[in-house]
PDB file of N, CA and C in Angstrom:
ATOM      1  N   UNK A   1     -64.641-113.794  94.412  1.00  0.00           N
ATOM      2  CA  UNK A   1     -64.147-112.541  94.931  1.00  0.00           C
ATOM      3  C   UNK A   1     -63.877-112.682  96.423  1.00  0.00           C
ATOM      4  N   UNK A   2     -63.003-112.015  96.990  1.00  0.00           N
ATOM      5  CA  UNK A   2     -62.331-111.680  98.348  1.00  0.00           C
ATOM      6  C   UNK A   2     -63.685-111.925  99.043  1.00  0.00           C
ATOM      7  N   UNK A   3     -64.140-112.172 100.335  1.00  0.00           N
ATOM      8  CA  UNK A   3     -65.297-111.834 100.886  1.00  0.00           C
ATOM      9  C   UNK A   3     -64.718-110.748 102.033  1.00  0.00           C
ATOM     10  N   UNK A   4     -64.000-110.029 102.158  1.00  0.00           N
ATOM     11  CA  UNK A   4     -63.589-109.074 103.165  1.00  0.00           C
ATOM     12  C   UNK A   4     -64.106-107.994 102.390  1.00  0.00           C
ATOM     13  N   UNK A   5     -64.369-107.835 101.070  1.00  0.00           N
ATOM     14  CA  UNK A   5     -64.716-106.823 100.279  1.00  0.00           C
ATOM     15  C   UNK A   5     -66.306-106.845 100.065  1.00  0.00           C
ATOM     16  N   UNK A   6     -66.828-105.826 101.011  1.00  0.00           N
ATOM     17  CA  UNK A   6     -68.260-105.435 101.440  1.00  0.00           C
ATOM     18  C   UNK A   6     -68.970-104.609 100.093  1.00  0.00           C
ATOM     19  N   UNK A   7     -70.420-104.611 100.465  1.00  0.00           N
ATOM     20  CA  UNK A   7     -71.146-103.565  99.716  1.00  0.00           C
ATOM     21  C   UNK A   7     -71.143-102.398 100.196  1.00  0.00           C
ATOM     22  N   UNK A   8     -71.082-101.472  99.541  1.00  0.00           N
ATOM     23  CA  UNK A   8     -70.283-100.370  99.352  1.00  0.00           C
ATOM     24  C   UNK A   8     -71.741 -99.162  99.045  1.00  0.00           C
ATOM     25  N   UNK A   9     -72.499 -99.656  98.387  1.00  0.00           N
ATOM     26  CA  UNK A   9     -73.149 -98.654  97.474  1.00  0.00           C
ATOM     27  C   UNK A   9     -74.863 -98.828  98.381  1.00  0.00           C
ATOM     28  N   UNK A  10     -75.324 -97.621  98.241  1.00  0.00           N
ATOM     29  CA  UNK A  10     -76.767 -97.185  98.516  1.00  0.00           C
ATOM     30  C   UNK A  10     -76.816 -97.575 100.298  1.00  0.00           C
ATOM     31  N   UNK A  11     -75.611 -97.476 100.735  1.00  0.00           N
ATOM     32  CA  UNK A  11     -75.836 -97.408 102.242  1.00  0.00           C
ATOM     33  C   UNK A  11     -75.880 -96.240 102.923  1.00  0.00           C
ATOM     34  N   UNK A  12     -76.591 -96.242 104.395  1.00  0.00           N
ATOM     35  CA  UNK A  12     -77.439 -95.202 105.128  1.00  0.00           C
ATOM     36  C   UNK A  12     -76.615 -95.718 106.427  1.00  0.00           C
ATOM     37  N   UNK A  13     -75.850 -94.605 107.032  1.00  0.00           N
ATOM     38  CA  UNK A  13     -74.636 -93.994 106.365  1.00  0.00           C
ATOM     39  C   UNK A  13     -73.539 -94.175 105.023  1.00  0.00           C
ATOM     40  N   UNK A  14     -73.591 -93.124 104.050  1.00  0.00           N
ATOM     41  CA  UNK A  14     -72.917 -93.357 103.142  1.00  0.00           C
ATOM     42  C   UNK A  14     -71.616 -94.121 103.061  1.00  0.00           C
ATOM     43  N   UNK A  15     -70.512 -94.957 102.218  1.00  0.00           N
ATOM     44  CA  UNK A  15     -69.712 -95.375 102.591  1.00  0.00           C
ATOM     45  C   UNK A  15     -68.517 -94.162 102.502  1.00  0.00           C
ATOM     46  N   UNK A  16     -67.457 -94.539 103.470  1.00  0.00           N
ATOM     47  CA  UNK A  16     -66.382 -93.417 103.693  1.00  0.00           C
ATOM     48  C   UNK A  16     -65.147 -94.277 103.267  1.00  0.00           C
ATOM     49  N   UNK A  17     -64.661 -92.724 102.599  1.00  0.00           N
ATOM     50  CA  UNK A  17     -63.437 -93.154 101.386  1.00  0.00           C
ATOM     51  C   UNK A  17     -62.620 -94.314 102.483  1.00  0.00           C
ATOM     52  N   UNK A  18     -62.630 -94.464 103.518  1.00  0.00           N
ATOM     53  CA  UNK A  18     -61.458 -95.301 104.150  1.00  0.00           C
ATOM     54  C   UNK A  18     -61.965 -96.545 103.654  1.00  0.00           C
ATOM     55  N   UNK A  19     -63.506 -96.962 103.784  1.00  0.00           N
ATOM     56  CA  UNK A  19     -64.054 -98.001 103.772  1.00  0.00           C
ATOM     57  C   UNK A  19     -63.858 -98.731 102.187  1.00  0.00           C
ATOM     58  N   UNK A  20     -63.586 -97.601 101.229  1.00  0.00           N
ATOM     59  CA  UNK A  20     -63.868 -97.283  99.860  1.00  0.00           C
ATOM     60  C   UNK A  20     -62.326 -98.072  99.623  1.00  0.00           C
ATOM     61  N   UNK A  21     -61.393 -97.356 100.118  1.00  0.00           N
ATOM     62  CA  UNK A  21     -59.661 -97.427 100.413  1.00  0.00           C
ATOM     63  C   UNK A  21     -59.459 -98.894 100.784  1.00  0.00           C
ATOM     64  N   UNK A  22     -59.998 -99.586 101.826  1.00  0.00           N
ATOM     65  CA  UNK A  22     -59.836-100.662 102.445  1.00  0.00           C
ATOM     66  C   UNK A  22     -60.297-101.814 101.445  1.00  0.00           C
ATOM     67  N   UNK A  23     -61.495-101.676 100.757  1.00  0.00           N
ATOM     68  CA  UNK A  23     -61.890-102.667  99.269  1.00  0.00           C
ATOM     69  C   UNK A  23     -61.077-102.216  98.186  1.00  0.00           C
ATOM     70  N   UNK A  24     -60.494-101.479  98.016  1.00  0.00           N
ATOM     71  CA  UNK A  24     -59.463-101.489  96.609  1.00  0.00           C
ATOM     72  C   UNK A  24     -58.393-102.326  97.191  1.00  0.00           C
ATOM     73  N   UNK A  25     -57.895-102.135  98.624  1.00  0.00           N
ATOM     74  CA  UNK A  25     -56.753-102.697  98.682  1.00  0.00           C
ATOM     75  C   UNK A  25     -56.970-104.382  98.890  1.00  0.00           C
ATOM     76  N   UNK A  26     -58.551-105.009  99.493  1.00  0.00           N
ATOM     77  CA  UNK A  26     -58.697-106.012  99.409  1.00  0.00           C
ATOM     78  C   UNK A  26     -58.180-106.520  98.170  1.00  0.00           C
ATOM     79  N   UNK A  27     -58.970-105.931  96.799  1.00  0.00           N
ATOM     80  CA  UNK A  27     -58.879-106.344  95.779  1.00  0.00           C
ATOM     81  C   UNK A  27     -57.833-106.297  95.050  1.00  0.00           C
ATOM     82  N   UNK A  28     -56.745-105.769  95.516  1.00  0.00           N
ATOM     83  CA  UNK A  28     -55.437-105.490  94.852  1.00  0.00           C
ATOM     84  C   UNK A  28     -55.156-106.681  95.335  1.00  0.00           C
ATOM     85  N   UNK A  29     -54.619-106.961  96.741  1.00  0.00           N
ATOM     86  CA  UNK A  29     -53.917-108.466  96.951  1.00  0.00           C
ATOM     87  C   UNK A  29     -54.319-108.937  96.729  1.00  0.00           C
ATOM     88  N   UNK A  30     -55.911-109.393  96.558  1.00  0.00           N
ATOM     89  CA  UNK A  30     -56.365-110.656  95.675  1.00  0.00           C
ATOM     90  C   UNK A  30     -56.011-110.763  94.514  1.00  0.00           C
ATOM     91  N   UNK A  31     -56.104-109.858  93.372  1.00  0.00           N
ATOM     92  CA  UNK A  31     -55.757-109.926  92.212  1.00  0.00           C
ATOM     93  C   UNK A  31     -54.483-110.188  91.976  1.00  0.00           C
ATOM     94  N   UNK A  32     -53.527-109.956  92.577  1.00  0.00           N
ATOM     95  CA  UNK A  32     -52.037-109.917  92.795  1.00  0.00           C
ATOM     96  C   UNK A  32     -51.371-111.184  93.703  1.00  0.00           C
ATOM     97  N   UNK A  33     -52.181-111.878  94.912  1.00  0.00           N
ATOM     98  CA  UNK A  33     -52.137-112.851  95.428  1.00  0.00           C
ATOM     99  C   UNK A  33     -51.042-112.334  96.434  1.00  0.00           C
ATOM    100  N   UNK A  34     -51.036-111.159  96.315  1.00  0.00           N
ATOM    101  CA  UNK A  34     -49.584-110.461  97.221  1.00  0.00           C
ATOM    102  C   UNK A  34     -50.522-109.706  98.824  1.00  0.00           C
ATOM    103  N   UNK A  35     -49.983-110.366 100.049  1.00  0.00           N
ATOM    104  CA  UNK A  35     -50.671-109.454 101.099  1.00  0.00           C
ATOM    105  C   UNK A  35     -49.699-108.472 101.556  1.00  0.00           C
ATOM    106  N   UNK A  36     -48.500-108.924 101.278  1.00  0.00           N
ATOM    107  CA  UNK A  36     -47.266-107.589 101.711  1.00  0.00           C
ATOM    108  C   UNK A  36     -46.203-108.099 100.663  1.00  0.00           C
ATOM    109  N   UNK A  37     -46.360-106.644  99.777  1.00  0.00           N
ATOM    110  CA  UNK A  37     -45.065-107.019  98.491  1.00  0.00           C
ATOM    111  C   UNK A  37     -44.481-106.805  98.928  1.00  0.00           C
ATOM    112  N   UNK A  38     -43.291-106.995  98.438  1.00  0.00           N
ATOM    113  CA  UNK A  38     -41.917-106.734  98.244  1.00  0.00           C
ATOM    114  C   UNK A  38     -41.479-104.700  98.342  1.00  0.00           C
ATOM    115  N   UNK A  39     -40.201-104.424  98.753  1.00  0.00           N
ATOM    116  CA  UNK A  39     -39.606-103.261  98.179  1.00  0.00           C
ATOM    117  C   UNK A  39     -39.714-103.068  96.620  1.00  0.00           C
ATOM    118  N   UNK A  40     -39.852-103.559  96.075  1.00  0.00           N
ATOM    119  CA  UNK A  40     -39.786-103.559  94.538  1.00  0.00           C
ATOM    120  C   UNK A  40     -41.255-103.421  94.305  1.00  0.00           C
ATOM    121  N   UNK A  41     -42.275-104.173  94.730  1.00  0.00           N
ATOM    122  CA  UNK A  41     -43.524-103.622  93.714  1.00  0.00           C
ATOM    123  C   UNK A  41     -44.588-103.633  94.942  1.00  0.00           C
ATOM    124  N   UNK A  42     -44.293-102.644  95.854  1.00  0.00           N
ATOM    125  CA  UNK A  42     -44.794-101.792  96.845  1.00  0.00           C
ATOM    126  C   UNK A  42     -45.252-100.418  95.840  1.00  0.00           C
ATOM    127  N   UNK A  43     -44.492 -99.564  95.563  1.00  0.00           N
ATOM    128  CA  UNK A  43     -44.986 -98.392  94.477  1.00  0.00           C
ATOM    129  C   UNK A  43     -46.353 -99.427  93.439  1.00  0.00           C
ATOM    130  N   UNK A  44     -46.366 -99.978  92.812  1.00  0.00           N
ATOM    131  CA  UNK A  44     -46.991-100.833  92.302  1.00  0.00           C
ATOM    132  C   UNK A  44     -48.292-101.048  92.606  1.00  0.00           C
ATOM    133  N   UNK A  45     -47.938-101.673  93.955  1.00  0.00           N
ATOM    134  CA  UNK A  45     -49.114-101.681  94.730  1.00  0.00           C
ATOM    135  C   UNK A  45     -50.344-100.529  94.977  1.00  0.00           C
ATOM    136  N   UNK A  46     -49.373 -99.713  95.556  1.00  0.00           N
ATOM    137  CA  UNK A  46     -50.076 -98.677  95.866  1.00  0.00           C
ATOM    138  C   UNK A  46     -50.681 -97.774  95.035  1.00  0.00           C
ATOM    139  N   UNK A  47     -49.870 -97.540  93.619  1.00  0.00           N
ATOM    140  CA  UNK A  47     -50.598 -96.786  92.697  1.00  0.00           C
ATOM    141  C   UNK A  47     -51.806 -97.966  92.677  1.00  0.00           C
ATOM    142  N   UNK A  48     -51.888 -99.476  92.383  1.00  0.00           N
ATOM    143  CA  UNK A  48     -53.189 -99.692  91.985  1.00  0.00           C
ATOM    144  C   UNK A  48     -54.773 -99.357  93.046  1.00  0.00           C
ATOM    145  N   UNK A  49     -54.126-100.029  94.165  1.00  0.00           N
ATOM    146  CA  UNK A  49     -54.780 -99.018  95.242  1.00  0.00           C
ATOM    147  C   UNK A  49     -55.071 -97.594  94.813  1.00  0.00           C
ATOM    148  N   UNK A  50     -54.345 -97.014  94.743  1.00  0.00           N
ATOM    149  CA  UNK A  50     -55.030 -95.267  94.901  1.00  0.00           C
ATOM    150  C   UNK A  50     -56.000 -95.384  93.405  1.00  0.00           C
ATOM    151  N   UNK A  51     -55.024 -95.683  93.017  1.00  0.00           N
ATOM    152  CA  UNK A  51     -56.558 -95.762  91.203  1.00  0.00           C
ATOM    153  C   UNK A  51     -58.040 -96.387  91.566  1.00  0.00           C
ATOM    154  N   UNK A  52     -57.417 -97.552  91.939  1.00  0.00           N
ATOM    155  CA  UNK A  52     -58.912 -98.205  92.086  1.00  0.00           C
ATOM    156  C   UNK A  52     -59.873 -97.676  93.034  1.00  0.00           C
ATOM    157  N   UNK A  53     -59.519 -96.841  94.323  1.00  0.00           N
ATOM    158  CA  UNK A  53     -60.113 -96.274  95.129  1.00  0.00           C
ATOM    159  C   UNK A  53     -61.009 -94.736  94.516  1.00  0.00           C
ATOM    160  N   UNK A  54     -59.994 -94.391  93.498  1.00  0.00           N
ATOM    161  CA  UNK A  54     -60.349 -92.934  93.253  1.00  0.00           C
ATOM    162  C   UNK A  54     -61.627 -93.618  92.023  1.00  0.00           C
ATOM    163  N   UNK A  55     -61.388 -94.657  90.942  1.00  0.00           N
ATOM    164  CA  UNK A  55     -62.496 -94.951  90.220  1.00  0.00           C
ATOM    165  C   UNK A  55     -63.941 -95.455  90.865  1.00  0.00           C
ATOM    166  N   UNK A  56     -63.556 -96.415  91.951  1.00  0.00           N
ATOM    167  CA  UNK A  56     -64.494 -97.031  93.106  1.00  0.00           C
ATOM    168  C   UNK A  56     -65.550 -95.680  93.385  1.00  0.00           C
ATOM    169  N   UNK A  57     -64.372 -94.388  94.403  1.00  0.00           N
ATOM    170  CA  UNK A  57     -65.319 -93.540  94.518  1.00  0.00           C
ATOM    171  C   UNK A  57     -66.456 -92.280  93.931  1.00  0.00           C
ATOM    172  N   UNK A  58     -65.845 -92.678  92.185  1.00  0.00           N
ATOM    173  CA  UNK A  58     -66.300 -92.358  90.996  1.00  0.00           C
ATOM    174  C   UNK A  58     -67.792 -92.935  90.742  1.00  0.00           C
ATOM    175  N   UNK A  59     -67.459 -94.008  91.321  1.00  0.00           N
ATOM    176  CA  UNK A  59     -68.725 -95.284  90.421  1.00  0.00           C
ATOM    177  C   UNK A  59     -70.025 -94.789  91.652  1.00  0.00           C
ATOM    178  N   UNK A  60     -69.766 -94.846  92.859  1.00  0.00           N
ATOM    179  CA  UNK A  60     -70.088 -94.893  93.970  1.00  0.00           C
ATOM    180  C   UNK A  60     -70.989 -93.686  94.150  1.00  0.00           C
ATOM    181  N   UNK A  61     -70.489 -92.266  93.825  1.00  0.00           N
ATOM    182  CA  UNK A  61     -71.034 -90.812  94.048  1.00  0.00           C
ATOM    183  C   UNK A  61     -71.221 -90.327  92.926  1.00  0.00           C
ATOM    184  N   UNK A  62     -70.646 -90.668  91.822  1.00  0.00           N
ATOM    185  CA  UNK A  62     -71.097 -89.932  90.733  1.00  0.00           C
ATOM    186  C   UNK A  62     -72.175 -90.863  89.311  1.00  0.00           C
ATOM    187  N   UNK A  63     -71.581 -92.119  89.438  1.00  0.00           N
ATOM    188  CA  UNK A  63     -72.421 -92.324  88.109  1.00  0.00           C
ATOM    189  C   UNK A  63     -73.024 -93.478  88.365  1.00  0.00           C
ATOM    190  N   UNK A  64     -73.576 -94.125  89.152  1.00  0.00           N
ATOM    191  CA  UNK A  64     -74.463 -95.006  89.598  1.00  0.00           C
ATOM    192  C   UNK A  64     -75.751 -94.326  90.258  1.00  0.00           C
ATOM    193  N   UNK A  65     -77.284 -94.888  89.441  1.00  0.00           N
ATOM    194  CA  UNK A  65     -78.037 -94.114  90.194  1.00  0.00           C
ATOM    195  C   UNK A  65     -79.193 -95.155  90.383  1.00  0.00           C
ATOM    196  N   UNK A  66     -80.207 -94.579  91.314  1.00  0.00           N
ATOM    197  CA  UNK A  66     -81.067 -95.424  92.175  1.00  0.00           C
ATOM    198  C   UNK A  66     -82.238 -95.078  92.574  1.00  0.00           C
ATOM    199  N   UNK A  67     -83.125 -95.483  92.444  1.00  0.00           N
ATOM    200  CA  UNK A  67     -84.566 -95.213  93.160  1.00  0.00           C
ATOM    201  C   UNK A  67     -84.769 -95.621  94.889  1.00  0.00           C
ATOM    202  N   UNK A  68     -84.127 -96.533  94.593  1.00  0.00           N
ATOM    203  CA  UNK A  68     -83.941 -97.489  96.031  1.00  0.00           C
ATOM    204  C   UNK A  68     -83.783 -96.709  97.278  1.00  0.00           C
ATOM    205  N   UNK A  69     -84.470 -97.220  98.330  1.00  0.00           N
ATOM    206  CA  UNK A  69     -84.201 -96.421  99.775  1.00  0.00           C
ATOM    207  C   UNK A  69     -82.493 -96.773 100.262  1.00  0.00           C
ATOM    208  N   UNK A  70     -81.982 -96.236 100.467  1.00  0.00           N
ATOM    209  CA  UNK A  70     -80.718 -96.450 100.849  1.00  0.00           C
ATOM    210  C   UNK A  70     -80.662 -97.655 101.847  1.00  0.00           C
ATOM    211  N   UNK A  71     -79.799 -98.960 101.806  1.00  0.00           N
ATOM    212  CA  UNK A  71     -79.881 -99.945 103.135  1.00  0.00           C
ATOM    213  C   UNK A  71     -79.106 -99.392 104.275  1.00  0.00           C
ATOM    214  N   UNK A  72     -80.102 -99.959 105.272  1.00  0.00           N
ATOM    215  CA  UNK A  72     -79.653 -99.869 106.671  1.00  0.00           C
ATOM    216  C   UNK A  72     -78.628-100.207 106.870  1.00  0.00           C
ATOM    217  N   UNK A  73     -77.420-100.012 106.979  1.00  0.00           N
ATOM    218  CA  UNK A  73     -76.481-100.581 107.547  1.00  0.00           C
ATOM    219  C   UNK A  73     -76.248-101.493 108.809  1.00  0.00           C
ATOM    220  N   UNK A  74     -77.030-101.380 110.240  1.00  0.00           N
ATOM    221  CA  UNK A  74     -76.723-102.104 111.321  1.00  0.00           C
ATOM    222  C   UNK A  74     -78.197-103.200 110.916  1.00  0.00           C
ATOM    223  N   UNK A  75     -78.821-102.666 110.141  1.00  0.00           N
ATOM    224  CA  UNK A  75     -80.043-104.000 109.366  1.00  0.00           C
ATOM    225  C   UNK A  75     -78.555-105.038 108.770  1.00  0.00           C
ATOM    226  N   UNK A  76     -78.538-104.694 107.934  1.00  0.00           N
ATOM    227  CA  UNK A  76     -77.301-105.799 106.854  1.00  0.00           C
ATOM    228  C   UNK A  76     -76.435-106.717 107.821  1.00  0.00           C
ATOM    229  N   UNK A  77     -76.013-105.649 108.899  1.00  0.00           N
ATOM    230  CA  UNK A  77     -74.734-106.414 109.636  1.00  0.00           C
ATOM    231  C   UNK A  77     -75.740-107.344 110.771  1.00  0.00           C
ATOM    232  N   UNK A  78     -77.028-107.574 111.191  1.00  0.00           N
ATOM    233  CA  UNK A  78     -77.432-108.273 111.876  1.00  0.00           C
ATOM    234  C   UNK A  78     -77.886-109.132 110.932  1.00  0.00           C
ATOM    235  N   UNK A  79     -78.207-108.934 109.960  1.00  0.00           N
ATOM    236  CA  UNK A  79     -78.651-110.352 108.674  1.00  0.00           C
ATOM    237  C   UNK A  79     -77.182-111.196 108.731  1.00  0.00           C
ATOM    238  N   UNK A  80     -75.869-110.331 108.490  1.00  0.00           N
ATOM    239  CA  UNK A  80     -74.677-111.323 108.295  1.00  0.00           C
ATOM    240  C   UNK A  80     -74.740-111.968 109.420  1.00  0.00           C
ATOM    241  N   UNK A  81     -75.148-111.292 110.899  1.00  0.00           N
ATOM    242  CA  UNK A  81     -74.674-111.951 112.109  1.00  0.00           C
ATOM    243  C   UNK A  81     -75.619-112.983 111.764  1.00  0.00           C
ATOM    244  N   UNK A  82     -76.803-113.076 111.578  1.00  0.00           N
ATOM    245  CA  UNK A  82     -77.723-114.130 111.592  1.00  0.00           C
ATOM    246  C   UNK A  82     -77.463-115.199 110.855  1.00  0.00           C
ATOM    247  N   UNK A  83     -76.952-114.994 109.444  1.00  0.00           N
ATOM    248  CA  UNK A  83     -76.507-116.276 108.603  1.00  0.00           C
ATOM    249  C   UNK A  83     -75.023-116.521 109.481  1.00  0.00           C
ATOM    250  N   UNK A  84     -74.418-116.487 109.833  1.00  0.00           N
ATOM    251  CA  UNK A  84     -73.035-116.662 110.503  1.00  0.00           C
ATOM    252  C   UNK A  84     -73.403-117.415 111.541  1.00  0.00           C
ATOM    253  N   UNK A  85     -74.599-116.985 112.651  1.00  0.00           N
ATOM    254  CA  UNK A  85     -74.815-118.615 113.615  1.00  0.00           C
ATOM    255  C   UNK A  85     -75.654-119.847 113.084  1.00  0.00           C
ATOM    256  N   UNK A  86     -76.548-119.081 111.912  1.00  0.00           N
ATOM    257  CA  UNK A  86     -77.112-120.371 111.098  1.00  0.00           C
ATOM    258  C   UNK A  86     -76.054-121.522 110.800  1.00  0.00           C
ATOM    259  N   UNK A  87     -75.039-120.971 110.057  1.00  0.00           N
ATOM    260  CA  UNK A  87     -74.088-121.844 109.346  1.00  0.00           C
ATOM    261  C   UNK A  87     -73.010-122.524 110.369  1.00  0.00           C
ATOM    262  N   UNK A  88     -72.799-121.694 111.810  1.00  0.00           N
ATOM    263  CA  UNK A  88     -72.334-122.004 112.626  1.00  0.00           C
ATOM    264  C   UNK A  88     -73.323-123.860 112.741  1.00  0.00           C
ATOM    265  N   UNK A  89     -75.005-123.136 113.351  1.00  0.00           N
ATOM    266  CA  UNK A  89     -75.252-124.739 113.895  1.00  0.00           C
ATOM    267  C   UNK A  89     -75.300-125.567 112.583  1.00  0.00           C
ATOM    268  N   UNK A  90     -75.840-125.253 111.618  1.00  0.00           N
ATOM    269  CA  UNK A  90     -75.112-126.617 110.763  1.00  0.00           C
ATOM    270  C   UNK A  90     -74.249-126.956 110.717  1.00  0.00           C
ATOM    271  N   UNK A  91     -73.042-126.268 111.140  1.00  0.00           N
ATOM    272  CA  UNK A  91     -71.606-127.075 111.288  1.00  0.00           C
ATOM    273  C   UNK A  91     -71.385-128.058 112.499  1.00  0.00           C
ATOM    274  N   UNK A  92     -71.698-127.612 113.323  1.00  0.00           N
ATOM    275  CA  UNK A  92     -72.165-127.993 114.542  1.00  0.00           C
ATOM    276  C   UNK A  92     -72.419-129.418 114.918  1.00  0.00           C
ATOM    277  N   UNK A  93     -73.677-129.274 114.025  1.00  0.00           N
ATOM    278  CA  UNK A  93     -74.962-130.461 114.043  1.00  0.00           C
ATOM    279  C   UNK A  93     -74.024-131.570 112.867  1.00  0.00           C
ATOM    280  N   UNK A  94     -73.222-130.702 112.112  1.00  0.00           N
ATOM    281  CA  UNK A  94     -72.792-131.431 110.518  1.00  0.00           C
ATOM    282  C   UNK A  94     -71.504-132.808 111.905  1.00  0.00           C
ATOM    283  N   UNK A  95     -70.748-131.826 112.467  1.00  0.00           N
ATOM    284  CA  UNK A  95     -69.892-132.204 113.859  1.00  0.00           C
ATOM    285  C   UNK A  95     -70.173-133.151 114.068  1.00  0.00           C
ATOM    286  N   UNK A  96     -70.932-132.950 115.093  1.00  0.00           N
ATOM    287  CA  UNK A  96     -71.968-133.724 116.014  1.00  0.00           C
ATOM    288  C   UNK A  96     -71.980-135.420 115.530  1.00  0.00           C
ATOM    289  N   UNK A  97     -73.196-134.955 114.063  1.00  0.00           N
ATOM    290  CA  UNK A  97     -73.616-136.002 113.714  1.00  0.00           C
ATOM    291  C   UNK A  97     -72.593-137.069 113.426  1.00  0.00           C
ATOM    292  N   UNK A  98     -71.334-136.682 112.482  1.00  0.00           N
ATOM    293  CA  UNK A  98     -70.339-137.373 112.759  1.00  0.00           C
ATOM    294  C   UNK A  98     -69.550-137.932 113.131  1.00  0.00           C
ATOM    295  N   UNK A  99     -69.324-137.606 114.729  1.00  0.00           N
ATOM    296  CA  UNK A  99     -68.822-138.092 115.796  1.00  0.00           C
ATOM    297  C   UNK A  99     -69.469-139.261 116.142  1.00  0.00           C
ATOM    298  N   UNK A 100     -71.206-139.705 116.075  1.00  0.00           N
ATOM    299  CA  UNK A 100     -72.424-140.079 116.380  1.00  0.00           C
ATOM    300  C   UNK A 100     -71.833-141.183 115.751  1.00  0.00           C
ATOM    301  N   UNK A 101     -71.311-141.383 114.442  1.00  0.00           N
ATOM    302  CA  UNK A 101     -71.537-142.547 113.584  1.00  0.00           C
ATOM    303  C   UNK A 101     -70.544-143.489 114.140  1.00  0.00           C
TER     304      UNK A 101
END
């Protein structure tokens, strides 16, 4: 799957339809392999977008349910920041070491 297309569900702040809007449309050009169609299957596009957004925000508020404390949101995004310089210095070091040989 796309990785531009985030978790969505049981976050504190709730997610907002734009955010909701912005992962259907990830998932449309992925599925489609299209990042800017054509005049011709632009309508296309966009109906799958608006569907998938309006079912997304179906799944999201109405029929998914949870015991769970809602996640932190600026918690999550400092875990990504944290694996992101991890993988940074292993690349790094992966670099490095290679140059070495």
């Amino acid at each position: 799957m796309c990785r531009n297309i985030k978790l969505l569900y049981n976050l504190s702040p709730r997610s907002t339809d734009e955010e909701i809007r912005a992962s259907a449309l990830q998932y449309v050009r992925k599925v489609s392999g299209m990042t800017r169609p054509s005049a011709a299957n632009e309508p296309a596009i966009e109906r799958a977008v608006e569907e998938i957004t309006a079912i997304t925000q179906r799944l999201l508020r109405e029929d998914l349910v949870t015991r769970a404390e809602p996640k932190d949101r600026e918690a999550l995004a400092e875990a990504a920041r944290e694996r992101g310089r991890k993988r940074e210095e292993r690349m790094r070091y992966k670099i490095l070491g290679e140059l070495e040989d």
